[in-house]
PDB file of N, CA and C in Angstrom:
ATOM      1  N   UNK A   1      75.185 135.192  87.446  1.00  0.00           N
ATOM      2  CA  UNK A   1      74.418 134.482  86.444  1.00  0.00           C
ATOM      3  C   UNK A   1      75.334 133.821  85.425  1.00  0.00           C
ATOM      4  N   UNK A   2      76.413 134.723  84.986  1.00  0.00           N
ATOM      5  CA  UNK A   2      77.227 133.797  84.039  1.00  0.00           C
ATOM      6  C   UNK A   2      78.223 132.514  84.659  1.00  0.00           C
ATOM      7  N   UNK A   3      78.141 132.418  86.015  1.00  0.00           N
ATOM      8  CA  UNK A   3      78.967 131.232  86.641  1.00  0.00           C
ATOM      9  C   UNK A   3      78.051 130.204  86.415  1.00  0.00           C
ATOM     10  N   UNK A   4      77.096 130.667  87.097  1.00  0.00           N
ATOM     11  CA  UNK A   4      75.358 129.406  86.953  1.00  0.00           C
ATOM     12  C   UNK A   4      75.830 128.609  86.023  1.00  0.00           C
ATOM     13  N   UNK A   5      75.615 128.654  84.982  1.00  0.00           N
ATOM     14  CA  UNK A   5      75.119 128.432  84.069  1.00  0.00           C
ATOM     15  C   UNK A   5      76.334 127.640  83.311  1.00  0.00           C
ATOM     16  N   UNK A   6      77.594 127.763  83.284  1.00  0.00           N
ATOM     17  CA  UNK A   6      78.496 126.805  82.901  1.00  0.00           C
ATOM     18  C   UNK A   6      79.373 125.599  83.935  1.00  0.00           C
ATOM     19  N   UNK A   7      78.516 126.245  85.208  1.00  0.00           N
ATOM     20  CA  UNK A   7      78.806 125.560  86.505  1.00  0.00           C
ATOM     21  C   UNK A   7      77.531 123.882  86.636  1.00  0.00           C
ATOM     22  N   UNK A   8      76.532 124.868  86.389  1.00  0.00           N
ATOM     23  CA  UNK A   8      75.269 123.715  86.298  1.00  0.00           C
ATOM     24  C   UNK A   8      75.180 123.149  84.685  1.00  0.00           C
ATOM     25  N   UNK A   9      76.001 123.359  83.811  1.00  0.00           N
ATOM     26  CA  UNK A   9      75.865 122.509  82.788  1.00  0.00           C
ATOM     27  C   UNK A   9      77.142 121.701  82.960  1.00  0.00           C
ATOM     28  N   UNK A  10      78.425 121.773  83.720  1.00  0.00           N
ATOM     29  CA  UNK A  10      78.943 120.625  83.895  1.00  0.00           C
ATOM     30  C   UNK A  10      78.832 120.021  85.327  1.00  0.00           C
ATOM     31  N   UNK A  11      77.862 120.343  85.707  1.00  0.00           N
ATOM     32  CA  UNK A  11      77.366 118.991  86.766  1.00  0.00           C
ATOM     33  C   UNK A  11      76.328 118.057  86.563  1.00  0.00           C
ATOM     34  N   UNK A  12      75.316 118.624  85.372  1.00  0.00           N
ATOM     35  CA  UNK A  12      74.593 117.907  84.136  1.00  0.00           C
ATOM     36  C   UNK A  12      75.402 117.094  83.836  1.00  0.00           C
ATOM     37  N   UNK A  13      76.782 117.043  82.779  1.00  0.00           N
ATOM     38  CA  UNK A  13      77.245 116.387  82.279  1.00  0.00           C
ATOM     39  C   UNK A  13      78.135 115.372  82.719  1.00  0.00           C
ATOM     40  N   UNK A  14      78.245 115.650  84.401  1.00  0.00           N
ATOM     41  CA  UNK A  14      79.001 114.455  84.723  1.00  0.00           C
ATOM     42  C   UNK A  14      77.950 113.861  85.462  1.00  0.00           C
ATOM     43  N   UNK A  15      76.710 114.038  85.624  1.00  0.00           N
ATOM     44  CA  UNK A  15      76.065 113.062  86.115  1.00  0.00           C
ATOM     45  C   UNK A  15      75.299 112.134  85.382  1.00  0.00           C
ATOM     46  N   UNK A  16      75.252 112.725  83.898  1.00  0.00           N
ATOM     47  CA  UNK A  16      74.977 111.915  82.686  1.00  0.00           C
ATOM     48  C   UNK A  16      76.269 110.964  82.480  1.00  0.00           C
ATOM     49  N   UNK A  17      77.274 111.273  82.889  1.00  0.00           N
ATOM     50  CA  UNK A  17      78.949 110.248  82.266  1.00  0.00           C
ATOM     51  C   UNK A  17      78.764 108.892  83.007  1.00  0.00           C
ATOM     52  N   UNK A  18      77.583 108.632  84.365  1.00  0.00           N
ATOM     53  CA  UNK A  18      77.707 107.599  84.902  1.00  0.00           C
ATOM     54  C   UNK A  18      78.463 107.083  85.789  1.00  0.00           C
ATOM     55  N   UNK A  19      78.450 106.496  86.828  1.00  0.00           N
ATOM     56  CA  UNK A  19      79.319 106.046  87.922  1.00  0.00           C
ATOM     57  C   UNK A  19      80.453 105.783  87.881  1.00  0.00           C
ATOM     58  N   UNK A  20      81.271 106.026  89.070  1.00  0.00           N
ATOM     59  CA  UNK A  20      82.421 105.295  88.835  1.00  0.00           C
ATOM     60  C   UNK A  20      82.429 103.841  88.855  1.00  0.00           C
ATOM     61  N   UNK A  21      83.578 103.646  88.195  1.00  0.00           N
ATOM     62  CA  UNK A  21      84.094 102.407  88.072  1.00  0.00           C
ATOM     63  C   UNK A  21      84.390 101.423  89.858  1.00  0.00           C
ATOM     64  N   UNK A  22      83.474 101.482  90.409  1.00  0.00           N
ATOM     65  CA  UNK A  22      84.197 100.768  91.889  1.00  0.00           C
ATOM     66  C   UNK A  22      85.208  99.935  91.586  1.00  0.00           C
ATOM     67  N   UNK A  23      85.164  99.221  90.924  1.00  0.00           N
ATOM     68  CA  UNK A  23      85.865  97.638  90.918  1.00  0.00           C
ATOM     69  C   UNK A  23      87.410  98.034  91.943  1.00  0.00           C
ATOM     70  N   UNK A  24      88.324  99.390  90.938  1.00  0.00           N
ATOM     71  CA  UNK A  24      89.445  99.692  91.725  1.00  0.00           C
ATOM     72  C   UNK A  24      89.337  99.604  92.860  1.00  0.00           C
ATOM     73  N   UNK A  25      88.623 100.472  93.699  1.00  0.00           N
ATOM     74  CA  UNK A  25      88.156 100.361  95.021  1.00  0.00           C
ATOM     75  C   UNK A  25      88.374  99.137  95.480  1.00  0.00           C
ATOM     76  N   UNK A  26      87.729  98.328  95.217  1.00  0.00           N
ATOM     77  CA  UNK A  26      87.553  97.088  95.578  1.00  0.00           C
ATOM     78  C   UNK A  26      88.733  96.097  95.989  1.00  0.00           C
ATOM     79  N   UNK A  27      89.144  96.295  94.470  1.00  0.00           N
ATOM     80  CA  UNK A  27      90.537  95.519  94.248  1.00  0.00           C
ATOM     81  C   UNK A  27      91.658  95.750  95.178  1.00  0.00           C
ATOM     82  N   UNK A  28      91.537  97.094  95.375  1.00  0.00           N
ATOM     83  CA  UNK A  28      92.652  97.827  96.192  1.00  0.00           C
ATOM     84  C   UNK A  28      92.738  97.760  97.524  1.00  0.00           C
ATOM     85  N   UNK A  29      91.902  97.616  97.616  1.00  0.00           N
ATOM     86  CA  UNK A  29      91.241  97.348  99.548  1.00  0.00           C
ATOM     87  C   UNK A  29      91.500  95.872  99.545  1.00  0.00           C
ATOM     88  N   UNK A  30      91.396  95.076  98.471  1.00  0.00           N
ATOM     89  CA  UNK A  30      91.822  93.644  99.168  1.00  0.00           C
ATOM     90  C   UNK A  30      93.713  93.767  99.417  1.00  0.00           C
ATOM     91  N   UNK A  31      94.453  94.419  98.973  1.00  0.00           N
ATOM     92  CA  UNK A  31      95.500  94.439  98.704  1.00  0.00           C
ATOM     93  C   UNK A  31      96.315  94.299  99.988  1.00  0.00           C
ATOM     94  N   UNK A  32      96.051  94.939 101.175  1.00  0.00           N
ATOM     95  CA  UNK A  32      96.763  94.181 102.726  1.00  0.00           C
ATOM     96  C   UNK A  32      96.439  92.828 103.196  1.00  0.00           C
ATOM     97  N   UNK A  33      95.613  92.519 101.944  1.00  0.00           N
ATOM     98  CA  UNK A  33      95.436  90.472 102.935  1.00  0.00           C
ATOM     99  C   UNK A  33      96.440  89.916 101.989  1.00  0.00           C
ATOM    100  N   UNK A  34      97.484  90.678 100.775  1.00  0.00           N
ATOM    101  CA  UNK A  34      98.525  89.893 100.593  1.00  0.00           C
ATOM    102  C   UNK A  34      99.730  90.330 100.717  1.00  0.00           C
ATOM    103  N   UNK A  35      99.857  90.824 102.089  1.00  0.00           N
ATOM    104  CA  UNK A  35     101.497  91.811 102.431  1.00  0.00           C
ATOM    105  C   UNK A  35     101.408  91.083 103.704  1.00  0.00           C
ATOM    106  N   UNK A  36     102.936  90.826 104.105  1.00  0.00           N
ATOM    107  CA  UNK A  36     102.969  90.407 105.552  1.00  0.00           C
ATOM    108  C   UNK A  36     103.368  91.335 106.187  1.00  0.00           C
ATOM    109  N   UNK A  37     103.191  90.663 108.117  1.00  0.00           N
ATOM    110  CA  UNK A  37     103.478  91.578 108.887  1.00  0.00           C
ATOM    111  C   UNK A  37     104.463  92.522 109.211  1.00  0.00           C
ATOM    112  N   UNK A  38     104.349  94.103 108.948  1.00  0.00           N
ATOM    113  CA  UNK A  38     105.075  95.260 109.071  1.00  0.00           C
ATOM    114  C   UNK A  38     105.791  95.477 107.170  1.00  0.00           C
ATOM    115  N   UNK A  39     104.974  94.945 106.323  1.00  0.00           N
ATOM    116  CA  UNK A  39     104.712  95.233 105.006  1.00  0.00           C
ATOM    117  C   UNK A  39     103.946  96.577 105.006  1.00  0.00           C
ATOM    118  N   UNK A  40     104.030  97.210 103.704  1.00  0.00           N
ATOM    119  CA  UNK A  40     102.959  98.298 103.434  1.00  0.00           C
ATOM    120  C   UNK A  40     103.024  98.258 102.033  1.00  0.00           C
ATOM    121  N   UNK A  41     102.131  98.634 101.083  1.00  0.00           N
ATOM    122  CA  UNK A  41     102.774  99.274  99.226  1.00  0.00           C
ATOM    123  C   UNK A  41     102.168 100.247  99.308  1.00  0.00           C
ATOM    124  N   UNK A  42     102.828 100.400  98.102  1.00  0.00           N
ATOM    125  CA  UNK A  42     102.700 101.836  97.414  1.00  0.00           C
ATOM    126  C   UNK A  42     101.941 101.552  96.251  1.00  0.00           C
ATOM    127  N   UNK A  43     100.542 101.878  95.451  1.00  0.00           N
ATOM    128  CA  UNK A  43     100.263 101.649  94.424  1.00  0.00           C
ATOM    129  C   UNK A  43     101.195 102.744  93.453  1.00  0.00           C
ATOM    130  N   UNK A  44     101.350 101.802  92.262  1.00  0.00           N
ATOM    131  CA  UNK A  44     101.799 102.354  91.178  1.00  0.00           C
ATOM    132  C   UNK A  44     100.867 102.821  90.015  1.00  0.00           C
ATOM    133  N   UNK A  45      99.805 101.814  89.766  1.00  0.00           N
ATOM    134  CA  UNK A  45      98.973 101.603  88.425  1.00  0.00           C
ATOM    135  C   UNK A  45      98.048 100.920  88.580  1.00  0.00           C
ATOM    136  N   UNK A  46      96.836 102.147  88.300  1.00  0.00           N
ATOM    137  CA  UNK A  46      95.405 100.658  88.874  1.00  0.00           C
ATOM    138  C   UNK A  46      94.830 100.929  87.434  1.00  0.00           C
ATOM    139  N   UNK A  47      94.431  99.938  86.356  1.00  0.00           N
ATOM    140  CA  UNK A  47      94.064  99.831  85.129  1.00  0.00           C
ATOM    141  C   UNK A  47      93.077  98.535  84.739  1.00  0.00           C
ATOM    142  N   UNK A  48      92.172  98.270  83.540  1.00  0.00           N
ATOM    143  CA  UNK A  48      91.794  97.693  83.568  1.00  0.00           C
ATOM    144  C   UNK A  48      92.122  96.969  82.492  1.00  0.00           C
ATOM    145  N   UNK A  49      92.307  95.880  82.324  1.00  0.00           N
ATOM    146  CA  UNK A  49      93.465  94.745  81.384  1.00  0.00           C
ATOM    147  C   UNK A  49      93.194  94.942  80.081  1.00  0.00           C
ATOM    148  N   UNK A  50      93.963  94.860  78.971  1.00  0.00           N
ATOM    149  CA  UNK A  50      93.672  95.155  77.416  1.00  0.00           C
ATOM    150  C   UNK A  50      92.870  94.022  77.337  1.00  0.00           C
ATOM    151  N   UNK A  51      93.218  92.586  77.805  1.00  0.00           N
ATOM    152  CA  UNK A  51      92.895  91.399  77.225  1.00  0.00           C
ATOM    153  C   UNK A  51      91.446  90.954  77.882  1.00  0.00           C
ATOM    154  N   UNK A  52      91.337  91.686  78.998  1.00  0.00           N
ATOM    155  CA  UNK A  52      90.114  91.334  79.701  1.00  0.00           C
ATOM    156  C   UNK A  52      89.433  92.319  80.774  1.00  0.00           C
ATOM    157  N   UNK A  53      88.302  92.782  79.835  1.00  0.00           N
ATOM    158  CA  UNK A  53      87.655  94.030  80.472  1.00  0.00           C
ATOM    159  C   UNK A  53      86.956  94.057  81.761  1.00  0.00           C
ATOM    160  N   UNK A  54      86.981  92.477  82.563  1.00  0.00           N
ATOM    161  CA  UNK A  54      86.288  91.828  83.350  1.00  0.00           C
ATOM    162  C   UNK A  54      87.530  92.299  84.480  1.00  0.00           C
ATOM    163  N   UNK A  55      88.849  92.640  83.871  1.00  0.00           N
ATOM    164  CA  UNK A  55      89.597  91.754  85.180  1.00  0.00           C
ATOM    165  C   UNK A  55      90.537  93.480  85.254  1.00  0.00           C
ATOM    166  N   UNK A  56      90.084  93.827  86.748  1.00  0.00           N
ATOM    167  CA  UNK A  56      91.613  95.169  86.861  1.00  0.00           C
ATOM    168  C   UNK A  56      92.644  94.829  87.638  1.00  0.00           C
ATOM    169  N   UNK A  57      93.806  95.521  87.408  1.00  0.00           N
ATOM    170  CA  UNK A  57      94.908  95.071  87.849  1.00  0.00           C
ATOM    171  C   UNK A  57      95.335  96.106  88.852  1.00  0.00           C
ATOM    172  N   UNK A  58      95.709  96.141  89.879  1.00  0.00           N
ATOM    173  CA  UNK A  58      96.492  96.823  90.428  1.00  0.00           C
ATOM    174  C   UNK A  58      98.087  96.750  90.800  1.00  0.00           C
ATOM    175  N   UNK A  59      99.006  97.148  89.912  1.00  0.00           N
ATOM    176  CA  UNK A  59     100.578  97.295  90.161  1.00  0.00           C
ATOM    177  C   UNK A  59     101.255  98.200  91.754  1.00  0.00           C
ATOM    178  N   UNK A  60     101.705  96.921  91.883  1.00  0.00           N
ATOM    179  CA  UNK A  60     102.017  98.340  93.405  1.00  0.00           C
ATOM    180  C   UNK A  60     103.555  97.948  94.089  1.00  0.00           C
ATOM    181  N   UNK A  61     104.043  98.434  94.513  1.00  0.00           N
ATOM    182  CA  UNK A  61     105.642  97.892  95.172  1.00  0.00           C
ATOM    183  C   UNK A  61     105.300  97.934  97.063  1.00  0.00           C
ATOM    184  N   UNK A  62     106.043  96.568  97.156  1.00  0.00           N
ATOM    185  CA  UNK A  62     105.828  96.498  99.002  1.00  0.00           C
ATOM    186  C   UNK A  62     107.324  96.793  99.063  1.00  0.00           C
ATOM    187  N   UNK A  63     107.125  97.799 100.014  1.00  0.00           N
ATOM    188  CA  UNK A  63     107.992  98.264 101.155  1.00  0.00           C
ATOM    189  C   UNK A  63     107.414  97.444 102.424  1.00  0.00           C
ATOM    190  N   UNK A  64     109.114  97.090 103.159  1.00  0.00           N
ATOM    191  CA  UNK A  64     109.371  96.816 104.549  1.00  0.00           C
ATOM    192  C   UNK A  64     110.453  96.822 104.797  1.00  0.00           C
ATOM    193  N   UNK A  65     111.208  97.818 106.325  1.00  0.00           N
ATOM    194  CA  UNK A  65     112.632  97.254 106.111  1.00  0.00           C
ATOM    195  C   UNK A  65     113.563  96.657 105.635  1.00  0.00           C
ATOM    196  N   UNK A  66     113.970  96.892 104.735  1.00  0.00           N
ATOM    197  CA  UNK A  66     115.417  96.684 104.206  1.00  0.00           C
ATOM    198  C   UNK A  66     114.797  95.583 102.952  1.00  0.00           C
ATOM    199  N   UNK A  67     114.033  95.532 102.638  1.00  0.00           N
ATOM    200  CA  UNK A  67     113.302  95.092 101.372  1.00  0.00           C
ATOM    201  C   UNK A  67     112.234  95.936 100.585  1.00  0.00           C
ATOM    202  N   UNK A  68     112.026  95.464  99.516  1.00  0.00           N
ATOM    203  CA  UNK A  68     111.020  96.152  98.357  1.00  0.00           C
ATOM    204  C   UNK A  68     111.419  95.373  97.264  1.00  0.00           C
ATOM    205  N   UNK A  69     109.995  95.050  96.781  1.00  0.00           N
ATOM    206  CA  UNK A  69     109.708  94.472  95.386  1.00  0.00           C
ATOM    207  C   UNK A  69     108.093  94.607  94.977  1.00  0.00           C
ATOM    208  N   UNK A  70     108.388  94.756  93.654  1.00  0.00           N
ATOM    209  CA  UNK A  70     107.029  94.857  92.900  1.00  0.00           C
ATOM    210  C   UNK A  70     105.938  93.873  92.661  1.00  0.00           C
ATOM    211  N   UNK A  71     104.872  94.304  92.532  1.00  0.00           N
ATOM    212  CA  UNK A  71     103.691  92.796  92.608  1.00  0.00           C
ATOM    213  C   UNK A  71     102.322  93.503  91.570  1.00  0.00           C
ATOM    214  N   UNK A  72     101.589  92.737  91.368  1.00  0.00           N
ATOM    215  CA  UNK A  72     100.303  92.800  90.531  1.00  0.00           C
ATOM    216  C   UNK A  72      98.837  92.165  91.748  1.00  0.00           C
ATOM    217  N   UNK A  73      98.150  92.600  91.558  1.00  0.00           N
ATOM    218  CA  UNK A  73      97.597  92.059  91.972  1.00  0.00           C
ATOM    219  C   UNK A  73      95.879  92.480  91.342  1.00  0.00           C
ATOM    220  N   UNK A  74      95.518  91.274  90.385  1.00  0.00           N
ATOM    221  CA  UNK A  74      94.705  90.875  89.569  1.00  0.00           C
ATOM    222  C   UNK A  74      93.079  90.582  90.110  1.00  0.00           C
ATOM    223  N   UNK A  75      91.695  90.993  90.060  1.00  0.00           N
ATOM    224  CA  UNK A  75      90.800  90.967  90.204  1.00  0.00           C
ATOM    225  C   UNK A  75      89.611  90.770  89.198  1.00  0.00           C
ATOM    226  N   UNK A  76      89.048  89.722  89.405  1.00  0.00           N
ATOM    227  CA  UNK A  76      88.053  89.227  88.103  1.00  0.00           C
ATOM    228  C   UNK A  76      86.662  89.730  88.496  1.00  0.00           C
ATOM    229  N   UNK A  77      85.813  90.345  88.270  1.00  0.00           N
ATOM    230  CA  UNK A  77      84.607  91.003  88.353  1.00  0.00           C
ATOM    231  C   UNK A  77      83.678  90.541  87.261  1.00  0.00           C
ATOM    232  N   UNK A  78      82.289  90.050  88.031  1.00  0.00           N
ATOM    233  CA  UNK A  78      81.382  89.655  86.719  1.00  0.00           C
ATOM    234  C   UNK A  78      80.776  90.258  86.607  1.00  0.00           C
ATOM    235  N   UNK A  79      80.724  91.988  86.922  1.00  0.00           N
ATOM    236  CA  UNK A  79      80.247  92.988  86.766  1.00  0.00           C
ATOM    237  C   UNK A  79      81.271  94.090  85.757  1.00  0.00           C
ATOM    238  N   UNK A  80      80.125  95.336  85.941  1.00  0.00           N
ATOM    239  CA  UNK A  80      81.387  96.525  84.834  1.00  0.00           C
ATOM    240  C   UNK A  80      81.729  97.235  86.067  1.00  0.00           C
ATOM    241  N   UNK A  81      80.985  97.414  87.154  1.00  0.00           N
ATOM    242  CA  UNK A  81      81.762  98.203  88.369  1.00  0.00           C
ATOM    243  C   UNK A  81      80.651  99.597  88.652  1.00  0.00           C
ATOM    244  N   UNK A  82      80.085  99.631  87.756  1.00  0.00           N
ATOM    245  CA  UNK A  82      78.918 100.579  87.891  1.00  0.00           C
ATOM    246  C   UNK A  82      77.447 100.375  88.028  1.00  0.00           C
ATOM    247  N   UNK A  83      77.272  98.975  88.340  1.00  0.00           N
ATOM    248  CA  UNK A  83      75.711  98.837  88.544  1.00  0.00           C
ATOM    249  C   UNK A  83      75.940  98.549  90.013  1.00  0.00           C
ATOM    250  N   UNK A  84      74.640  97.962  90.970  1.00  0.00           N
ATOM    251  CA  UNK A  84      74.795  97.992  92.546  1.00  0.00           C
ATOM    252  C   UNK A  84      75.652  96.175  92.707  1.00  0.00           C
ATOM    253  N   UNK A  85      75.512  95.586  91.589  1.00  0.00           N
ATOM    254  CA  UNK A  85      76.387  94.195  91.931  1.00  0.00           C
ATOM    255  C   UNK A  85      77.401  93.718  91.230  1.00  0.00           C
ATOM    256  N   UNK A  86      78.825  94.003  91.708  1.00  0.00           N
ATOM    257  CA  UNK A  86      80.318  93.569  91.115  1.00  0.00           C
ATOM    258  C   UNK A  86      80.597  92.682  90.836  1.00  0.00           C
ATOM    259  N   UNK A  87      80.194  91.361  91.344  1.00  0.00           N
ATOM    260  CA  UNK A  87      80.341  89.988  91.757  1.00  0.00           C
ATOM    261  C   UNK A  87      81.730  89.794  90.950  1.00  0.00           C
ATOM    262  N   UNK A  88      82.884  90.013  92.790  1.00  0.00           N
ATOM    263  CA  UNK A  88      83.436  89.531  92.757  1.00  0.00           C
ATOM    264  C   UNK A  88      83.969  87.990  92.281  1.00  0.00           C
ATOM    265  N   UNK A  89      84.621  87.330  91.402  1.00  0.00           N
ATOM    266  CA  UNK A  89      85.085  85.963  90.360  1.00  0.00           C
ATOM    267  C   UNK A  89      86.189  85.509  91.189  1.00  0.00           C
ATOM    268  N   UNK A  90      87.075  86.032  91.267  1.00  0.00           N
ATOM    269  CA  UNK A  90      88.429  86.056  91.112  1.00  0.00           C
ATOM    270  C   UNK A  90      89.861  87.034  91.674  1.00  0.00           C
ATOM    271  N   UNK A  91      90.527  86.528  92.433  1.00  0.00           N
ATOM    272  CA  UNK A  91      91.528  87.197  92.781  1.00  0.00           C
ATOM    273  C   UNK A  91      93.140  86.726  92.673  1.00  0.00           C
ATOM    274  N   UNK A  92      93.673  87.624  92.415  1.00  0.00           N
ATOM    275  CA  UNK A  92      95.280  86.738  91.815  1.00  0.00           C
ATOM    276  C   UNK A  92      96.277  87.957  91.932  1.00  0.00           C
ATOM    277  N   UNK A  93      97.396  87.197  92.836  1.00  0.00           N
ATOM    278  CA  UNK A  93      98.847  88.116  93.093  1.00  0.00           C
ATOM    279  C   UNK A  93      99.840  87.341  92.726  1.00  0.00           C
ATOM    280  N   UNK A  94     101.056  87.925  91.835  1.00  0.00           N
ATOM    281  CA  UNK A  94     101.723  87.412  91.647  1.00  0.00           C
ATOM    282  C   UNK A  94     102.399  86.786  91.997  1.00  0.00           C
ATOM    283  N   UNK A  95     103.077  87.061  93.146  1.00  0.00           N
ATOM    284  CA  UNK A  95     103.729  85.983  94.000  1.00  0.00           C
ATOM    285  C   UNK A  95     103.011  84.724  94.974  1.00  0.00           C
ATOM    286  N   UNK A  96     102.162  84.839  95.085  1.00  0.00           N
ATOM    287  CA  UNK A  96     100.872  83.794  95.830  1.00  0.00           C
ATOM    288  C   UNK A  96     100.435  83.232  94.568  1.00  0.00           C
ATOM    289  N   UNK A  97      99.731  83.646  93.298  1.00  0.00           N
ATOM    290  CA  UNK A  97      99.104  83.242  92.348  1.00  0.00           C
ATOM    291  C   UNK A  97      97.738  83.547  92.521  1.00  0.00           C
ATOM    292  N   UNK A  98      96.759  82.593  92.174  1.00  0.00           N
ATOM    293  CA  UNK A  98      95.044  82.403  92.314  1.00  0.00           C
ATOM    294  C   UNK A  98      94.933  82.205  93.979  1.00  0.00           C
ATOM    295  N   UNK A  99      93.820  83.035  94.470  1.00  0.00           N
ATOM    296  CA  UNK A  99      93.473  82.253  95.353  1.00  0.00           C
ATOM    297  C   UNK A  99      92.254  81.316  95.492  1.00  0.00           C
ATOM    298  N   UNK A 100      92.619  80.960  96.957  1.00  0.00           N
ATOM    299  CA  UNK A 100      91.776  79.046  96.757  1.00  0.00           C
ATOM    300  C   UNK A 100      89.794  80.244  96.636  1.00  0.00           C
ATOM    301  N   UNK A 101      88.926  78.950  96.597  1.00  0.00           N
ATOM    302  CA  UNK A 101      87.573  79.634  96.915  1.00  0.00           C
ATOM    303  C   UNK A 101      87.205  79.539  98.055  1.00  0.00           C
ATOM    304  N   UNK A 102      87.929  78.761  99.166  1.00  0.00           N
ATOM    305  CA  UNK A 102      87.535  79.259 100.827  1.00  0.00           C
ATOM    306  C   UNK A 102      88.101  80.544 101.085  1.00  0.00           C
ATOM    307  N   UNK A 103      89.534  81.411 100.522  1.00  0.00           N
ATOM    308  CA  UNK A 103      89.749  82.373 100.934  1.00  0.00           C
ATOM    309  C   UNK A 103      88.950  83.683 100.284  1.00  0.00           C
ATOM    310  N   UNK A 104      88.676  83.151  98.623  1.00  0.00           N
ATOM    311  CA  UNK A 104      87.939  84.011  98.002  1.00  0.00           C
ATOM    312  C   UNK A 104      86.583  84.580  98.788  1.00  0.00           C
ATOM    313  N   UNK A 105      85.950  83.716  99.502  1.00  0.00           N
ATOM    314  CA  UNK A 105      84.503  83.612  99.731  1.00  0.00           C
ATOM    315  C   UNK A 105      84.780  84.635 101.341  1.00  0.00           C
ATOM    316  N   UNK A 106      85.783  83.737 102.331  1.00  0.00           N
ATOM    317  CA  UNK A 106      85.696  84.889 102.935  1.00  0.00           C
ATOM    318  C   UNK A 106      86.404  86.153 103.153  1.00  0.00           C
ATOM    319  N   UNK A 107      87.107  86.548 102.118  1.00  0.00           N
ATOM    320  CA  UNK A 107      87.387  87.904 101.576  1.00  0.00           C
ATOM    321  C   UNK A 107      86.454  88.580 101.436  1.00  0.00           C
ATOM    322  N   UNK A 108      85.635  88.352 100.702  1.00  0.00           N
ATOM    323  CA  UNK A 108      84.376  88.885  99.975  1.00  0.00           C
ATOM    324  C   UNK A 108      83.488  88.875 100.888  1.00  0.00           C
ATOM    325  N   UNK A 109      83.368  87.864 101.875  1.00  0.00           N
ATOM    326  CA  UNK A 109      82.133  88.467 102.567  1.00  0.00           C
ATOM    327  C   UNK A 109      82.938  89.811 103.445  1.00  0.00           C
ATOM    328  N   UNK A 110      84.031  89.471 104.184  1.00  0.00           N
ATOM    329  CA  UNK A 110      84.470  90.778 104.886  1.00  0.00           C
ATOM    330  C   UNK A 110      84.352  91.992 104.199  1.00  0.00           C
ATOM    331  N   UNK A 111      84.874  92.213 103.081  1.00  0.00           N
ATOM    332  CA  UNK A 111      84.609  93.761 102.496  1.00  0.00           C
ATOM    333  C   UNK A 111      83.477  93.972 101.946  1.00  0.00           C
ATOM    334  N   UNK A 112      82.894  93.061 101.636  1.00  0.00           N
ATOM    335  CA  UNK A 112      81.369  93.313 101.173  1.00  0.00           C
ATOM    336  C   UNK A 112      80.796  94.630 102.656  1.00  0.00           C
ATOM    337  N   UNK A 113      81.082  93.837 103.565  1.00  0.00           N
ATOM    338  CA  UNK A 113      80.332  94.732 105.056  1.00  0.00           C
ATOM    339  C   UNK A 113      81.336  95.933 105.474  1.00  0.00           C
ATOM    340  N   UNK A 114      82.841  95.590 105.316  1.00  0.00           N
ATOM    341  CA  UNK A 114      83.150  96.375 104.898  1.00  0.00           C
ATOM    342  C   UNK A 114      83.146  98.015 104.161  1.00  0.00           C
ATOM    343  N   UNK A 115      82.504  97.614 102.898  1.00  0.00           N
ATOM    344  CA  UNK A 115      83.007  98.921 102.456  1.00  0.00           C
ATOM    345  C   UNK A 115      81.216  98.769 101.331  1.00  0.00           C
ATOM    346  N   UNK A 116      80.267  97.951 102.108  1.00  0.00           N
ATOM    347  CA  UNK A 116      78.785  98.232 101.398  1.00  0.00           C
ATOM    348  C   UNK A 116      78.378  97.761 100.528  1.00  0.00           C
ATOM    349  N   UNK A 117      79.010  97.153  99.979  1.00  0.00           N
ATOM    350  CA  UNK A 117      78.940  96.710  98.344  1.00  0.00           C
ATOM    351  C   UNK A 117      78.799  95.451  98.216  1.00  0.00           C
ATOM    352  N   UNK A 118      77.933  95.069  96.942  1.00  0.00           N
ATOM    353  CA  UNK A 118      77.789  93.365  96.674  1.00  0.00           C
ATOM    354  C   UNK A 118      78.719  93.127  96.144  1.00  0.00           C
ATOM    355  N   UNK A 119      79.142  92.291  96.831  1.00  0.00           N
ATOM    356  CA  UNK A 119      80.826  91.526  95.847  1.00  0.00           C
ATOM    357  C   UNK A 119      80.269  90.232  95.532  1.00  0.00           C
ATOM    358  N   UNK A 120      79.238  89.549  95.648  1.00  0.00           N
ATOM    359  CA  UNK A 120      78.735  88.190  95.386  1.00  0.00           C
ATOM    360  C   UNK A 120      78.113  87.874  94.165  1.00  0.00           C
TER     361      UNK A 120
END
């Protein structure tokens, strides 16, 4: 009886704290459509920008034989990441930059089916 009871008041309280944040998810899973072949990273830092609460960043370093260097790779969401629609904006890696809106569009539809989620 005394487990109950501080067991079921913090599963109360994290189901009152509200969803996660998907967006990371999201962001992170696009992250092999900008590594080339026999690339991999490593995330370092997945955060969501001081300057823009819309946009998370994921920091990560690619490894591949006999190379490695660090990259960002930036995601604009016209959502907060916790309701059922993210709508995906925007995607941006540092070394590529912005991408165009033919690649945006079919990014987004692939992981949308993917991984369930409205990215539109």
């Amino acid at each position: 009886m005394r487990l109950s009871f501080p067991v079921g008041l913090l599963l109360l309280l994290c189901a009152c704290a509200g969803g996660e944040d998907r967006r990371f998810d999201v962001c992170q899973a696009l992250l092999p459509a900008f590594l080339a072949e026999g690339e991999r990273a490593e995330v370092l830092d997945r955060s969501v920008s001081p300057d823009d609460p819309r946009r998370i960043q994921i920091e990560f370093v690619r490894r591949a034989p006999f190379l490695a260097g660090s990259g960002t790779l930036s995601c604009i969401f016209a959502g907060d990441g916790r309701g059922g629609r993210l709508g995906l904006v925007a995607i941006e890696e540092t070394g590529s930059g912005p991408l165009s809106d033919v690649k945006l569009q079919l990014l987004r539809r692939e992981l949308s089916h993917e991984l369930g989620v409205d990215l539109n």
